[in-house]
PDB file of N, CA and C in Angstrom:
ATOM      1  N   UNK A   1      22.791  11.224  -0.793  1.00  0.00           N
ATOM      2  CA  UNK A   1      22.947   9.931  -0.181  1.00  0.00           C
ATOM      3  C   UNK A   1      22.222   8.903  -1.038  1.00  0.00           C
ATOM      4  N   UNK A   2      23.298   7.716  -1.297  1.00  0.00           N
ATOM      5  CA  UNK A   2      22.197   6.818  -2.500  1.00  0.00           C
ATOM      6  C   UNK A   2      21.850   5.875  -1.232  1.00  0.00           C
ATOM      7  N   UNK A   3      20.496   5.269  -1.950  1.00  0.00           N
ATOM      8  CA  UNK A   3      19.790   4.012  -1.101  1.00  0.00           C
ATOM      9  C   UNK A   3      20.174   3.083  -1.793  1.00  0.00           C
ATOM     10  N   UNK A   4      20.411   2.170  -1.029  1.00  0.00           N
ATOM     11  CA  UNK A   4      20.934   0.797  -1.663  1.00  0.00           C
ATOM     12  C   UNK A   4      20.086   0.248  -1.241  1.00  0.00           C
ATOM     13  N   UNK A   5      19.899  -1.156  -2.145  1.00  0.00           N
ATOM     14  CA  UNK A   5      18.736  -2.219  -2.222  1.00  0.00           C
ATOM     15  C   UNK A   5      19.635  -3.423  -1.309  1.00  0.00           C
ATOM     16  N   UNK A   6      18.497  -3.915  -0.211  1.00  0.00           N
ATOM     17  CA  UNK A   6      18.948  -4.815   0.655  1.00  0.00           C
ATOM     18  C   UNK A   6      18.746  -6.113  -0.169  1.00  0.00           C
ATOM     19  N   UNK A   7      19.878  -7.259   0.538  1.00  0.00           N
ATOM     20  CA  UNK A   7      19.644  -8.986  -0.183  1.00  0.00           C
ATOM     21  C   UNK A   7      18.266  -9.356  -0.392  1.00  0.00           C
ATOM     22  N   UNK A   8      17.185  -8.551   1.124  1.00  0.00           N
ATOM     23  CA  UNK A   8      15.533  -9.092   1.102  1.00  0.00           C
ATOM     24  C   UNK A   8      14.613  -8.385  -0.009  1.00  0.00           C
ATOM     25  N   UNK A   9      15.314  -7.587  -0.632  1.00  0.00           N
ATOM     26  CA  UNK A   9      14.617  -6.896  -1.474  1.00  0.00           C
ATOM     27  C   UNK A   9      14.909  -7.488  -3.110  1.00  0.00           C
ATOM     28  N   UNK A  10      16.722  -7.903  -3.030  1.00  0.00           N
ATOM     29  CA  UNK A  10      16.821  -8.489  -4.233  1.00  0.00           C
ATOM     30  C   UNK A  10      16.157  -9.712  -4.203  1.00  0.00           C
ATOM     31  N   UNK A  11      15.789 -10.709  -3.193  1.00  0.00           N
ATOM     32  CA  UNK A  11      15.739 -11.859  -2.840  1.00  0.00           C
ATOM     33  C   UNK A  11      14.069 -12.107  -3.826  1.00  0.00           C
ATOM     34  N   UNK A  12      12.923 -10.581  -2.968  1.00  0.00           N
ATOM     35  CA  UNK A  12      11.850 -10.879  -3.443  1.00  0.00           C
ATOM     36  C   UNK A  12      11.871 -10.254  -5.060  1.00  0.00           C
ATOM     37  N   UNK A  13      12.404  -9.577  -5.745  1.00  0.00           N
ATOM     38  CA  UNK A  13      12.225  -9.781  -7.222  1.00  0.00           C
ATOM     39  C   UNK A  13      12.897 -10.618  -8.124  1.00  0.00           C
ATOM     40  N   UNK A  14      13.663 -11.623  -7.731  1.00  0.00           N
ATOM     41  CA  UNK A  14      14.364 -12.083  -8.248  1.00  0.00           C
ATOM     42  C   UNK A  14      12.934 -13.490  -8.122  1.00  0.00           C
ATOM     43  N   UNK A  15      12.502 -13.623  -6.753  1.00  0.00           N
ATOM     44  CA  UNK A  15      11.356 -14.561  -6.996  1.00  0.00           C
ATOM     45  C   UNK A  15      10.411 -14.083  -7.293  1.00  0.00           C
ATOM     46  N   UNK A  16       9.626 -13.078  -6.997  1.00  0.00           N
ATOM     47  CA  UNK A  16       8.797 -12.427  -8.199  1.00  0.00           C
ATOM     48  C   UNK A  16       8.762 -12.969  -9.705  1.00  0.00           C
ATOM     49  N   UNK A  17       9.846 -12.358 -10.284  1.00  0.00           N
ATOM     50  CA  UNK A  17      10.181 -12.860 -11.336  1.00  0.00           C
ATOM     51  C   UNK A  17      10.140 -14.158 -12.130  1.00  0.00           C
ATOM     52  N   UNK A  18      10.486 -15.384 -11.115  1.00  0.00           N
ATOM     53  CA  UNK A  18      10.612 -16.351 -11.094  1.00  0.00           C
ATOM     54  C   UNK A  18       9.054 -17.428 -11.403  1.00  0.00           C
ATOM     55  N   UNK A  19       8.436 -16.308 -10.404  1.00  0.00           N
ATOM     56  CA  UNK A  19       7.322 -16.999  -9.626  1.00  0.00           C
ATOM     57  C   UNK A  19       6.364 -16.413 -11.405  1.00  0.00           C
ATOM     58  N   UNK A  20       6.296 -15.370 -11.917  1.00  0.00           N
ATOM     59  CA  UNK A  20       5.764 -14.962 -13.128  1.00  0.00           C
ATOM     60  C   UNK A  20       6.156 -15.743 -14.428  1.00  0.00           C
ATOM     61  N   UNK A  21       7.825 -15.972 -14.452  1.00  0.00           N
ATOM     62  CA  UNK A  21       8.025 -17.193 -15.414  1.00  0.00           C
ATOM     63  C   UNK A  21       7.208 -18.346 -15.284  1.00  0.00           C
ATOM     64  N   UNK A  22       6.846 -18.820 -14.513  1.00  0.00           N
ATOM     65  CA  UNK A  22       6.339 -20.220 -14.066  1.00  0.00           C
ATOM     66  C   UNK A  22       4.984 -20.033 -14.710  1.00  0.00           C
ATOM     67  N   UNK A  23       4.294 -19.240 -13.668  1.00  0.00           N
ATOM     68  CA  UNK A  23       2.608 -18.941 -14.447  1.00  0.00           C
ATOM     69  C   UNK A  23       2.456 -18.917 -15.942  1.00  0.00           C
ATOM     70  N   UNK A  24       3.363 -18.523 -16.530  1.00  0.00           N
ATOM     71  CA  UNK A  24       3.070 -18.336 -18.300  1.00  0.00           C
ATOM     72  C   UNK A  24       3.098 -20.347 -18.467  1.00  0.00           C
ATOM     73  N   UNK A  25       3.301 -20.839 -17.468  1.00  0.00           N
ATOM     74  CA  UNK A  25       3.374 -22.581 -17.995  1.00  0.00           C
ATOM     75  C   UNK A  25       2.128 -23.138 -17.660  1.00  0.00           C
ATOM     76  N   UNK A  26       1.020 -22.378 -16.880  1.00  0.00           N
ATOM     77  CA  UNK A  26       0.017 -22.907 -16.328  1.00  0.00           C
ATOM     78  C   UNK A  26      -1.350 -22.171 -17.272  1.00  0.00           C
ATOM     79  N   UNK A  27      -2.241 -22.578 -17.391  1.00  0.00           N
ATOM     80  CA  UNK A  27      -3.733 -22.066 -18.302  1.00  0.00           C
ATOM     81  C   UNK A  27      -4.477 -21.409 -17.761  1.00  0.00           C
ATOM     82  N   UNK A  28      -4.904 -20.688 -18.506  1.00  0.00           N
ATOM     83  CA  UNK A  28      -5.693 -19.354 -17.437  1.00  0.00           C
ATOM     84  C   UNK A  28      -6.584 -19.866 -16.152  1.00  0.00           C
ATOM     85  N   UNK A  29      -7.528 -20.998 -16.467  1.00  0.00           N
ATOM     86  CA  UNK A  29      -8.412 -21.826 -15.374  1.00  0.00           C
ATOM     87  C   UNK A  29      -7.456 -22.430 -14.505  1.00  0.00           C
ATOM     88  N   UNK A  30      -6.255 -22.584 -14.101  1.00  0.00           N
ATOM     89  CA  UNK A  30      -5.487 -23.070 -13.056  1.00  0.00           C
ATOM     90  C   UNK A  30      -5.017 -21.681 -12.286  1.00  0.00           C
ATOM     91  N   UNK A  31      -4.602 -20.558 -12.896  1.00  0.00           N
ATOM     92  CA  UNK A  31      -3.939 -19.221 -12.415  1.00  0.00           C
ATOM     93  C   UNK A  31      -5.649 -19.239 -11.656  1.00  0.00           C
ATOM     94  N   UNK A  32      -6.600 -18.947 -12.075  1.00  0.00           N
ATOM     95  CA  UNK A  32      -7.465 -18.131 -11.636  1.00  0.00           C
ATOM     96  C   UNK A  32      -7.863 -18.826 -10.447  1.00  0.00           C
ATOM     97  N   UNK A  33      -8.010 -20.552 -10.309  1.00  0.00           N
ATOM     98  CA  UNK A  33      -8.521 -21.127  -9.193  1.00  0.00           C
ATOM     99  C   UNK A  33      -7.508 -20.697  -7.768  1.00  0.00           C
ATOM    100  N   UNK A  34      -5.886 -20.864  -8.368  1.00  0.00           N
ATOM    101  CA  UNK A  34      -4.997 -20.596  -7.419  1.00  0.00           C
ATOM    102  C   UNK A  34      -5.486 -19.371  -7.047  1.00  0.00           C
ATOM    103  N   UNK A  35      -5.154 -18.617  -7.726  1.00  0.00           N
ATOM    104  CA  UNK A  35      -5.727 -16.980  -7.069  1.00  0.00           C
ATOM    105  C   UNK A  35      -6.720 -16.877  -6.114  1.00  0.00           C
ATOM    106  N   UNK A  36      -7.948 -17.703  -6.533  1.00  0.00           N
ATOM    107  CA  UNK A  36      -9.373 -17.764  -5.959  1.00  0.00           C
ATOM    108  C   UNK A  36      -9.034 -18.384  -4.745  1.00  0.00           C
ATOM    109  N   UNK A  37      -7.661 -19.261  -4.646  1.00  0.00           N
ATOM    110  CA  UNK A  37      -7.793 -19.682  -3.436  1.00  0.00           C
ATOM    111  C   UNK A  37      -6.915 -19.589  -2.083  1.00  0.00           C
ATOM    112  N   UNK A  38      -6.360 -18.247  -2.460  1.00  0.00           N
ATOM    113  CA  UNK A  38      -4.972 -17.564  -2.029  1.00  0.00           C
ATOM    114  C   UNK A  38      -6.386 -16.647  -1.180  1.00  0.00           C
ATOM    115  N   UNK A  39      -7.061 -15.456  -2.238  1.00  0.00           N
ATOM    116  CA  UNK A  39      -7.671 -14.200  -1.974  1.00  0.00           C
ATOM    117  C   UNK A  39      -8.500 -14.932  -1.206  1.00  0.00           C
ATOM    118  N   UNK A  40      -9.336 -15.765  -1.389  1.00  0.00           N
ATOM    119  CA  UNK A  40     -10.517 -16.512  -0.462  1.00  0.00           C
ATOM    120  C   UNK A  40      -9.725 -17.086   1.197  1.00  0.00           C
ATOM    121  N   UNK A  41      -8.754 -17.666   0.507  1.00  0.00           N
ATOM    122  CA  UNK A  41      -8.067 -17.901   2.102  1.00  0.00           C
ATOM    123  C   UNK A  41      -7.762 -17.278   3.032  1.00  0.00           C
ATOM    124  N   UNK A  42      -7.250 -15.679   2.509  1.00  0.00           N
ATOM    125  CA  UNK A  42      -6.979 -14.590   3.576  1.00  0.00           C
ATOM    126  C   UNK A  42      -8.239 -13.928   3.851  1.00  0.00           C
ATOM    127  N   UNK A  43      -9.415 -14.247   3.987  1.00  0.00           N
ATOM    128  CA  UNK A  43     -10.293 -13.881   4.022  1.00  0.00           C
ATOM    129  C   UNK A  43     -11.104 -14.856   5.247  1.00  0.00           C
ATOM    130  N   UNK A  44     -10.592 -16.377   5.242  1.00  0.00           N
ATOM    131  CA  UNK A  44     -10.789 -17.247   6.349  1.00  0.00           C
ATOM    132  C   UNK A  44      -9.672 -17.242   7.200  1.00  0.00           C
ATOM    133  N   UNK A  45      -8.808 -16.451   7.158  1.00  0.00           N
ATOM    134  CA  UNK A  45      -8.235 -15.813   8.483  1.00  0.00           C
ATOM    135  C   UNK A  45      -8.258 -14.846   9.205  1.00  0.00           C
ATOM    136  N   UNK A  46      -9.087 -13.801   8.308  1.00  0.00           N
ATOM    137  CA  UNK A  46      -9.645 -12.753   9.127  1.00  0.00           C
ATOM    138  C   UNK A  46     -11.211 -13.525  10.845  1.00  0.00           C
ATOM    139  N   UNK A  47     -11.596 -14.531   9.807  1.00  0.00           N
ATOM    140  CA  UNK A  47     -12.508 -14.681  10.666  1.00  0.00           C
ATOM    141  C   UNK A  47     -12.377 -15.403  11.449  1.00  0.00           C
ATOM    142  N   UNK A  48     -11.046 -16.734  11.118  1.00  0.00           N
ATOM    143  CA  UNK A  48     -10.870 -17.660  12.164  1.00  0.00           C
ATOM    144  C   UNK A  48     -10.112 -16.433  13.396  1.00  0.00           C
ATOM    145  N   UNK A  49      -8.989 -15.395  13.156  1.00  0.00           N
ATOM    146  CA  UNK A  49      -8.750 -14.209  14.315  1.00  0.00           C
ATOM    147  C   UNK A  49     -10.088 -13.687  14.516  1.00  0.00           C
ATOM    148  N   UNK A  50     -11.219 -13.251  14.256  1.00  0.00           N
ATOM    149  CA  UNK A  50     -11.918 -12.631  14.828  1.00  0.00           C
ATOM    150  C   UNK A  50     -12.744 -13.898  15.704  1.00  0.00           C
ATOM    151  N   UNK A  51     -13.054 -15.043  15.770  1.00  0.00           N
ATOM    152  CA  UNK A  51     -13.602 -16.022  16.278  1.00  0.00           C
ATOM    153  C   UNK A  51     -12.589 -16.194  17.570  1.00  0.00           C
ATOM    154  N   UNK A  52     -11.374 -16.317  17.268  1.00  0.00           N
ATOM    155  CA  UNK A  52      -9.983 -16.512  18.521  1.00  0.00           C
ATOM    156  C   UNK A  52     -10.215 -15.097  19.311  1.00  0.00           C
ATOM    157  N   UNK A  53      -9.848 -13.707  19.462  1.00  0.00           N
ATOM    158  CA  UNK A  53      -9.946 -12.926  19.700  1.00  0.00           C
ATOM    159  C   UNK A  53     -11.614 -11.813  20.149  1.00  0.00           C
ATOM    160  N   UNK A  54     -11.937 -12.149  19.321  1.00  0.00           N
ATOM    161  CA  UNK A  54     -13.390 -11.408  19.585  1.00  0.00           C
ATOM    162  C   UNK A  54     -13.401 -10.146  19.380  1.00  0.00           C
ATOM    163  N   UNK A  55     -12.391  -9.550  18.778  1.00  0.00           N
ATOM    164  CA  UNK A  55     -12.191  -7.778  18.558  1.00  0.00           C
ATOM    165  C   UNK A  55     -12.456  -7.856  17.224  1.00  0.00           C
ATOM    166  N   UNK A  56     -13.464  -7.079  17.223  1.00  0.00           N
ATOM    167  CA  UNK A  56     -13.744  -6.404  15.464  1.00  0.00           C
ATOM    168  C   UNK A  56     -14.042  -4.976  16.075  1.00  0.00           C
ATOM    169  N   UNK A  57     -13.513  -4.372  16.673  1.00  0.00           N
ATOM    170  CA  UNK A  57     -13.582  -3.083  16.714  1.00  0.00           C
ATOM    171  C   UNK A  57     -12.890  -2.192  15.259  1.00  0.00           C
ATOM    172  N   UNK A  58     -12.189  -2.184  14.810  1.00  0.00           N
ATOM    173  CA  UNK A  58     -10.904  -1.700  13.817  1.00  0.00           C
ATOM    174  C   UNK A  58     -11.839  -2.065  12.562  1.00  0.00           C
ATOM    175  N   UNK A  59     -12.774  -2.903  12.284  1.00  0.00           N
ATOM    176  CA  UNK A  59     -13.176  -3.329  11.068  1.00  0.00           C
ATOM    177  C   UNK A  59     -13.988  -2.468  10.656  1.00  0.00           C
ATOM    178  N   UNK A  60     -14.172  -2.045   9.547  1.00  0.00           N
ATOM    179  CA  UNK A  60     -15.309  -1.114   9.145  1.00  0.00           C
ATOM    180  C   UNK A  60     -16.536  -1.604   8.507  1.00  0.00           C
ATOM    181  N   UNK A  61     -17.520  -1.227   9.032  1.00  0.00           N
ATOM    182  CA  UNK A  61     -18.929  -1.695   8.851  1.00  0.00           C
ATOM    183  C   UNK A  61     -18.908  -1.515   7.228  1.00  0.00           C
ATOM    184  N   UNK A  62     -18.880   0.674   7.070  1.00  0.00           N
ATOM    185  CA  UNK A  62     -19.310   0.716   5.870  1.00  0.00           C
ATOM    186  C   UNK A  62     -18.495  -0.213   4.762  1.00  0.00           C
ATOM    187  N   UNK A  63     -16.700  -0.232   5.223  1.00  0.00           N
ATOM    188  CA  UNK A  63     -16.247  -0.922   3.897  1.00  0.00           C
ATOM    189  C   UNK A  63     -16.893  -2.030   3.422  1.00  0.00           C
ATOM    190  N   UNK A  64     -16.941  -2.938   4.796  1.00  0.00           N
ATOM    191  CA  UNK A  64     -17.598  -4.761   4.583  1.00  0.00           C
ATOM    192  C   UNK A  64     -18.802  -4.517   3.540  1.00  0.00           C
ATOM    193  N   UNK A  65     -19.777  -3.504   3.938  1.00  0.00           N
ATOM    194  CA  UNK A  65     -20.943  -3.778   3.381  1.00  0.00           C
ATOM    195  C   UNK A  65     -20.751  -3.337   1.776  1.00  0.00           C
ATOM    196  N   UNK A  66     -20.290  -2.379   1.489  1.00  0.00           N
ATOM    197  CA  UNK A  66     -19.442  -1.869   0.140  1.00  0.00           C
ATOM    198  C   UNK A  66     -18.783  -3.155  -0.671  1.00  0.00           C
ATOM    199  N   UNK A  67     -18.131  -3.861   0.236  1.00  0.00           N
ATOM    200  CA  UNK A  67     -17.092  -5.396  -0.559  1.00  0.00           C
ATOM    201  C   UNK A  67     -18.232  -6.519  -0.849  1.00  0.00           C
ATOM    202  N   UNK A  68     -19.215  -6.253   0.284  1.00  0.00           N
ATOM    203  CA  UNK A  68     -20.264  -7.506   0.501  1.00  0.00           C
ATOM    204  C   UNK A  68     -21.102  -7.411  -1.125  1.00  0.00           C
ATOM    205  N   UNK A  69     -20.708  -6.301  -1.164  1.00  0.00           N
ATOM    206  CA  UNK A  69     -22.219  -5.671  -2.218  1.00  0.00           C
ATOM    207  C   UNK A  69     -21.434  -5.835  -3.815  1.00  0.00           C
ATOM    208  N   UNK A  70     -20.237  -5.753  -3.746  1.00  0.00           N
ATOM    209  CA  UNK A  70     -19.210  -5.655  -4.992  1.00  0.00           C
ATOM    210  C   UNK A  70     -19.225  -7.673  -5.265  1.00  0.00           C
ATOM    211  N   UNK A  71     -19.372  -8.209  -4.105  1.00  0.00           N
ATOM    212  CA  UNK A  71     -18.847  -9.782  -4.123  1.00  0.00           C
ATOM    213  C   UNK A  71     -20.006 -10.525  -4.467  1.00  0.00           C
ATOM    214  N   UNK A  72     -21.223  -9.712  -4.332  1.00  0.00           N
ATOM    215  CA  UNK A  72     -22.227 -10.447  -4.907  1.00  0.00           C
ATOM    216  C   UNK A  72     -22.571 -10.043  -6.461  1.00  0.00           C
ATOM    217  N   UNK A  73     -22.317  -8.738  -6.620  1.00  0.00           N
ATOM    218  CA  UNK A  73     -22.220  -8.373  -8.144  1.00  0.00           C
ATOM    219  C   UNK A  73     -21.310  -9.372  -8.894  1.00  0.00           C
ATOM    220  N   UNK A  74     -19.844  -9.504  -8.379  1.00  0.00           N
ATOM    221  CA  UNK A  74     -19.261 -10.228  -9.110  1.00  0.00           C
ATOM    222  C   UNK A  74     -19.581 -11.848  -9.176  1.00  0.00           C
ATOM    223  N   UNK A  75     -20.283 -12.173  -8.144  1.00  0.00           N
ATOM    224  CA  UNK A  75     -20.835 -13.973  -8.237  1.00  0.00           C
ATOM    225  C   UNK A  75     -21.860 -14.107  -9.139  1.00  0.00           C
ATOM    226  N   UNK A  76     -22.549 -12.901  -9.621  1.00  0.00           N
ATOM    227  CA  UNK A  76     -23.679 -12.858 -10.284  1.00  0.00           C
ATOM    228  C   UNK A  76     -23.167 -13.024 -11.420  1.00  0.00           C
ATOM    229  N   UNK A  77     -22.120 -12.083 -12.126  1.00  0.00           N
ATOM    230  CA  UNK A  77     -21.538 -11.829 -13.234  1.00  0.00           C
ATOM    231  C   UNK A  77     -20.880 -13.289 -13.715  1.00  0.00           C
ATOM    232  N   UNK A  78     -19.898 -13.923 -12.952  1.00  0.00           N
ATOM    233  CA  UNK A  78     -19.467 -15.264 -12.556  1.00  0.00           C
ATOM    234  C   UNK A  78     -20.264 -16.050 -13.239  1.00  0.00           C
ATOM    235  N   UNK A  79     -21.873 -16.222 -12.680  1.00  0.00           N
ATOM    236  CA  UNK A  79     -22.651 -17.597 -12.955  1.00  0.00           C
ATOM    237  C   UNK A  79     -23.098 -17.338 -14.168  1.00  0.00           C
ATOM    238  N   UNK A  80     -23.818 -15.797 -14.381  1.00  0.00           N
ATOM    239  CA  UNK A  80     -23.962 -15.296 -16.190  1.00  0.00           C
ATOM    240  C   UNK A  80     -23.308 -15.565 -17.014  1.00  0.00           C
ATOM    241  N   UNK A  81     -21.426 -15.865 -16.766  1.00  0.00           N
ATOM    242  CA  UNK A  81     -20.844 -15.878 -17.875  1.00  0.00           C
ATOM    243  C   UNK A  81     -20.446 -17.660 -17.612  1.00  0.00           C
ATOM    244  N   UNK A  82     -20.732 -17.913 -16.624  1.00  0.00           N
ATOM    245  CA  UNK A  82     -19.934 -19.150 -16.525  1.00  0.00           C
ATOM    246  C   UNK A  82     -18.835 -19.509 -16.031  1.00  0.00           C
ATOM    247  N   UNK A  83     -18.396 -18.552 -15.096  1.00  0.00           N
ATOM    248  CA  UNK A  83     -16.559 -18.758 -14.759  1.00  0.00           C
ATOM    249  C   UNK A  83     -16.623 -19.405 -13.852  1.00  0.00           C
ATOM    250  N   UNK A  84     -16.278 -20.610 -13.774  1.00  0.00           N
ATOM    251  CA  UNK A  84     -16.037 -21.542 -11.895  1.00  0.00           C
ATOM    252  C   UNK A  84     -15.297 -20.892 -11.537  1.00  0.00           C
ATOM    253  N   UNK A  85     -13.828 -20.176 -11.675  1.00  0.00           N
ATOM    254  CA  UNK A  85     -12.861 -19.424 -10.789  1.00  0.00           C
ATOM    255  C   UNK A  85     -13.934 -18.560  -9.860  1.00  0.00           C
ATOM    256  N   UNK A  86     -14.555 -18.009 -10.773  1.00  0.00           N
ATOM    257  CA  UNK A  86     -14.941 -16.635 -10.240  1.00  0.00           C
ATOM    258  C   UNK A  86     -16.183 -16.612  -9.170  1.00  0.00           C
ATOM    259  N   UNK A  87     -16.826 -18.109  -9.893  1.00  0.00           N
ATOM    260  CA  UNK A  87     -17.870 -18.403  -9.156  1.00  0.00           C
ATOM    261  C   UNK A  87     -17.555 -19.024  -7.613  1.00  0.00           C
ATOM    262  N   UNK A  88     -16.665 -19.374  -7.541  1.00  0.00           N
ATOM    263  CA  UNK A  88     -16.450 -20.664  -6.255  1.00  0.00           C
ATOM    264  C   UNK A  88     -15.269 -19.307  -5.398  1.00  0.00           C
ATOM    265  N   UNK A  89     -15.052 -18.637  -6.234  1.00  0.00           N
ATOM    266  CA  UNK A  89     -13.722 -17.328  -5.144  1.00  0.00           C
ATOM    267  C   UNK A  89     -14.840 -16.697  -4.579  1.00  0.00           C
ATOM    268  N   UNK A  90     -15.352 -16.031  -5.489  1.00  0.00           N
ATOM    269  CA  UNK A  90     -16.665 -15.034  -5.055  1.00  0.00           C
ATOM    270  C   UNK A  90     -17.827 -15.185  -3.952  1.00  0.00           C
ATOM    271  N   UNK A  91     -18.048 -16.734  -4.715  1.00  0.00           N
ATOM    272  CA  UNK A  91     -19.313 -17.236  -3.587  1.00  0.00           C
ATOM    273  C   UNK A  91     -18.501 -17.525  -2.154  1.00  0.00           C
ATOM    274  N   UNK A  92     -17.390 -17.907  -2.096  1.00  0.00           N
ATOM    275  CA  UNK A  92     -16.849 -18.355  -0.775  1.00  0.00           C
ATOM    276  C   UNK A  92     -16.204 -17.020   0.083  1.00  0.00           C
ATOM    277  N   UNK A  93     -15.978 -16.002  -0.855  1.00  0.00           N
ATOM    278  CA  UNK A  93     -15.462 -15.073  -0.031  1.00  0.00           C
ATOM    279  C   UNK A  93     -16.848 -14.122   0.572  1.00  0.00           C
ATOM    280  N   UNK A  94     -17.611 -14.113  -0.221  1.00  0.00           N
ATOM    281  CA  UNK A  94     -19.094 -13.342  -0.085  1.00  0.00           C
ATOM    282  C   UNK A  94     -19.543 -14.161   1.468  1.00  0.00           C
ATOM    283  N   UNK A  95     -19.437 -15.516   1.087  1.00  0.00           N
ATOM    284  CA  UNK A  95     -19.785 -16.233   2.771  1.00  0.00           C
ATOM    285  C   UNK A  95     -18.950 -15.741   4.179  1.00  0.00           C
ATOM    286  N   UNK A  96     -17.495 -15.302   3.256  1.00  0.00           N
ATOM    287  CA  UNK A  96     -16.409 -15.223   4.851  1.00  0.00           C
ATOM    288  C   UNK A  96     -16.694 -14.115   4.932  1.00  0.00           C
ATOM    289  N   UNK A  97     -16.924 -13.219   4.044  1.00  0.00           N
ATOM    290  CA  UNK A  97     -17.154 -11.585   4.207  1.00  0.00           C
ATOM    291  C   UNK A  97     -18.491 -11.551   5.060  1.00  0.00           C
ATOM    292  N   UNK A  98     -19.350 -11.981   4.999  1.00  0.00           N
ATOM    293  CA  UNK A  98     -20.900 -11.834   5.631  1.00  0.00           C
ATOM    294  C   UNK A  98     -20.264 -12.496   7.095  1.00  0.00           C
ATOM    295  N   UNK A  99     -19.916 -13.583   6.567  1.00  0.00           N
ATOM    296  CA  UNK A  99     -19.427 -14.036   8.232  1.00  0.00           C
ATOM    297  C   UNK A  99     -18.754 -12.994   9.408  1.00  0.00           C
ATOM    298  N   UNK A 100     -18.002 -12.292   9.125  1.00  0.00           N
ATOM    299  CA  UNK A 100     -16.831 -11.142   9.509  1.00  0.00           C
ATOM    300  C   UNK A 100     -18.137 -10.449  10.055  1.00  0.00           C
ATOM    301  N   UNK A 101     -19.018 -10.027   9.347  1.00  0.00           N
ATOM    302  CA  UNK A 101     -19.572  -8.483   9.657  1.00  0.00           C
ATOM    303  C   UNK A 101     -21.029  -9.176  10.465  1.00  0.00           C
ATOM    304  N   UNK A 102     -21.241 -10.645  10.546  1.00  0.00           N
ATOM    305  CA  UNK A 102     -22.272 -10.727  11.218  1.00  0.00           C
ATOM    306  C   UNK A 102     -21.604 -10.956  12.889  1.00  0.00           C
ATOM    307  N   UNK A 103     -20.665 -11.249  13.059  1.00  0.00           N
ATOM    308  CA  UNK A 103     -19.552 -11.462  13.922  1.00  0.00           C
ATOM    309  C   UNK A 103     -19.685  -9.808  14.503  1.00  0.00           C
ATOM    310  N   UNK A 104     -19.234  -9.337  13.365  1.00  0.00           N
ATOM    311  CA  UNK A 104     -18.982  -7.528  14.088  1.00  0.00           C
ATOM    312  C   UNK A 104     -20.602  -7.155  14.541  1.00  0.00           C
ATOM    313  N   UNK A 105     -21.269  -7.169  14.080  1.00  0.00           N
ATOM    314  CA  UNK A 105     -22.951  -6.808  14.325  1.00  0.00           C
ATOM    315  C   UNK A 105     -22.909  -7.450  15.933  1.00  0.00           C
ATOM    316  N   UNK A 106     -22.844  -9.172  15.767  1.00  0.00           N
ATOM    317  CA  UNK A 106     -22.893  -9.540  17.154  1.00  0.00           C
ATOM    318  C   UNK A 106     -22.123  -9.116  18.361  1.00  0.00           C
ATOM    319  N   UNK A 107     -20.889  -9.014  17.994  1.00  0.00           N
ATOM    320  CA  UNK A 107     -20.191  -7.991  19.027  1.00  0.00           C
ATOM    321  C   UNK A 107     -20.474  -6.915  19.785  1.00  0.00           C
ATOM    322  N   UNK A 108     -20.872  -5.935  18.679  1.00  0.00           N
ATOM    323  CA  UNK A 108     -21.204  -4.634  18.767  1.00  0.00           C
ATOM    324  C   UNK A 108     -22.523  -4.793  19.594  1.00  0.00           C
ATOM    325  N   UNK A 109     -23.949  -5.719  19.230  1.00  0.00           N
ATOM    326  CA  UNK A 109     -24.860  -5.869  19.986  1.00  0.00           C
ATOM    327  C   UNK A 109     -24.511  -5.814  21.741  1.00  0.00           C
ATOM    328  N   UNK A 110     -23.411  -6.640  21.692  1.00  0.00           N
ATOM    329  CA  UNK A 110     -22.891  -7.701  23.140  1.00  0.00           C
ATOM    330  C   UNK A 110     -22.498  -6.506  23.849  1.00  0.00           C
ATOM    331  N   UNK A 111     -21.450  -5.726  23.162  1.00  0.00           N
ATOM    332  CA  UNK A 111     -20.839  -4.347  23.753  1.00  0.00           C
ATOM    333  C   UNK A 111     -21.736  -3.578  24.570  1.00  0.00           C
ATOM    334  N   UNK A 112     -23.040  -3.075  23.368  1.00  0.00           N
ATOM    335  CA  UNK A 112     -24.281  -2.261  24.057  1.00  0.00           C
ATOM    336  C   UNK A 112     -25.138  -2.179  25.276  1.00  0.00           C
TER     337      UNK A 112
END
C-alpha cells in the first residue's frame, strides 16, 4: 500500500522551502534576533498558561532545573563572546524559565 503525501504536507515544504530561500537574504544578526524571539516567545506562553490555569503538575522540576542551568551557561558564554542574539534570547528565556518553575515550587507548596 503506497502513502501518499496530503496538499498540508505539500503546502508545508513547499513553504519551508520558501521560508529558507528568504533567510539566505537576511545577515546572520537579524536570523539570530528573529530566532531569539520566536524561542523566547514560546517560552512566555508557557507562563502566561500557567498564570491563566494554575496547573504545572505535567512540568518537570528536574528538566526546568537542567534547561535553567544550560540557559545560564549559555548567557555567560553570550556576554564572553559578545553576542546580543544570544545575550538578550538567553537572558530573557533564563527569566521565563525561572519564572515557570518558581510558579511550579509555589503551587506545589499551596497543594501540600
Amino acid at each position: 500500500m503506497k502513502k501518499r503525501i496530503s496538499s498540508n504536507q505539500i503546502i508545508f515544504l513547499a513553504g519551508t522551502a520558501a521560508l529558507s530561500t528568504v533567510l539566505f537574504a537576511f545577515d546572520a544578526a537579524s536570523i539570530g534576533l528573529c530566532a531569539a524571539f520566536l524561542t523566547t516567545g514560546s517560552f512566555s506562553l508557557q507562563v502566561f498558561d500557567i498564570l491563566k490555569t494554575r496547573e504545572t503538575r505535567a512540568i518537570s522540576t528536574k528538566m526546568y532545573l537542567v534547561f535553567i542551568s544550560g540557559l545560564l551557561l549559555w548567557l555567560t558564554y553570550g556576554i564572553k563572546s559578545g553576542d546580543i542574539p544570544l545575550i538578550a534570547a538567553n537572558g530573557v528565556t533564563l527569566l521565563l524559565a525561572s519564572a515557570v518553575m518558581a510558579l511550579k515550587w509555589n503551587n506545589e507548596r499551596a497543594r501540600d
